[in-house]
Protein backbone atom coordinates (compact mmCIF):
# COMPACT_ATOMS: atom_id res chain seq x y z
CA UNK A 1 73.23 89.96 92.78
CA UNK A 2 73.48 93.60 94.15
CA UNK A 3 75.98 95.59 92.41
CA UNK A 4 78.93 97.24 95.00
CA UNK A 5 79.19 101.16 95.09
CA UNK A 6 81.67 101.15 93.32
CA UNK A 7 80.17 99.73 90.49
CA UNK A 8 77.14 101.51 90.59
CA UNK A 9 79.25 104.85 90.65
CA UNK A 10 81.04 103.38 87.84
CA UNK A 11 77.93 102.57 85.81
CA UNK A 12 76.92 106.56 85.65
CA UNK A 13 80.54 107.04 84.96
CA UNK A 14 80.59 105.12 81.70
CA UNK A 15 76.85 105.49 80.95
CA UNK A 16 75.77 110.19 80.34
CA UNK A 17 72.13 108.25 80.22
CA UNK A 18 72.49 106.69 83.64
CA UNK A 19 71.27 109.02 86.70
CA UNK A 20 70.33 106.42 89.32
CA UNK A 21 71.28 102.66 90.07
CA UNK A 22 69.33 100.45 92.57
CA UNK A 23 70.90 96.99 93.25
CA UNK A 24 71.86 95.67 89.94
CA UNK A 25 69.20 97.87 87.95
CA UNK A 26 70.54 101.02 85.98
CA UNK A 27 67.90 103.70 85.00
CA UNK A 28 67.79 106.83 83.08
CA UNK A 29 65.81 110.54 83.97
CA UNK A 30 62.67 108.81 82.90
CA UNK A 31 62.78 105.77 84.94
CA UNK A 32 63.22 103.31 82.00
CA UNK A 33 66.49 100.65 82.48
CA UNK A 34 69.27 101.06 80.57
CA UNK A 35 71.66 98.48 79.80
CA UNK A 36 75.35 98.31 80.50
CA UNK A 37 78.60 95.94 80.62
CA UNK A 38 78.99 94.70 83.56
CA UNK A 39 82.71 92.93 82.82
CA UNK A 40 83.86 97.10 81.83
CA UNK A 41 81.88 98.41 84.74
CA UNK A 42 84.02 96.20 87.27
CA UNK A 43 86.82 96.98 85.23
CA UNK A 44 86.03 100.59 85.41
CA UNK A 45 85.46 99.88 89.44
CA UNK A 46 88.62 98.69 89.87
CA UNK A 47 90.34 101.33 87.95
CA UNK A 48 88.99 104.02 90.24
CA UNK A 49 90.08 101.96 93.34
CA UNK A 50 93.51 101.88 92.08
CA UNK A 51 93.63 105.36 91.22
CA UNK A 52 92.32 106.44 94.96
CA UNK A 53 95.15 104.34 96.02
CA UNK A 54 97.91 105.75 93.62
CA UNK A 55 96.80 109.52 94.88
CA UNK A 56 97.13 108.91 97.93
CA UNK A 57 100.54 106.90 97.72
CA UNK A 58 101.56 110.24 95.63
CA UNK A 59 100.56 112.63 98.30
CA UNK A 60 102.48 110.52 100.79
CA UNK A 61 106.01 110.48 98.88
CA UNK A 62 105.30 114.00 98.19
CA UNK A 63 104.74 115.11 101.62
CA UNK A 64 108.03 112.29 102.83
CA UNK A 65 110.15 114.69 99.97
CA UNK A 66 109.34 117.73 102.07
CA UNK A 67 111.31 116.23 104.82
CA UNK A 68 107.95 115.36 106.92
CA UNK A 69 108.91 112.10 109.38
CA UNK A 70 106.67 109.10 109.14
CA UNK A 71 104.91 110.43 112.51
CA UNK A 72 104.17 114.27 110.78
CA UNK A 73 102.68 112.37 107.66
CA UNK A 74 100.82 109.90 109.78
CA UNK A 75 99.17 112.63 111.77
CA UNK A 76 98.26 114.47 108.66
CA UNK A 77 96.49 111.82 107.27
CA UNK A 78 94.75 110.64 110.36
């Protein structure tokens, strides 16, 4: 099982020790594994998804409150 990037960027997230990931392997400054969760490190995954999402949902209503037309905020945001 590889891990996603998501969860490998959540694994240094969670873990100070953590520096590198590679698959489903998490490994510290001196190349020795270190152990994690992997139940909170999808959790953590998704949370970061979500919050990517949210953001950007923000920015949109914020920049549709300016009085921007769907086509202006479409073209902003490529």
């Amino acid at each position: 099982m590889n891990l996603t990037t998501q969860q490998q960027h959540a694994i240094i997230k969670l873990n100070a020790k953590v520096v590198t990931v590679h698959e489903n392997i998490a490994y510290d400054a001196n190349g020795n594994e270190v152990a994690y969760d992997l139940q909170a490190v999808t959790a953590q995954a998704q949370a970061d998804a979500q919050a990517v999402i949210d953001t950007k949902a923000s920015a949109l209503a914020k920049l549709a409150a300016l009085g921007l037309t769907q086509d202006e905020v479409k073209s902003l945001i490529g």
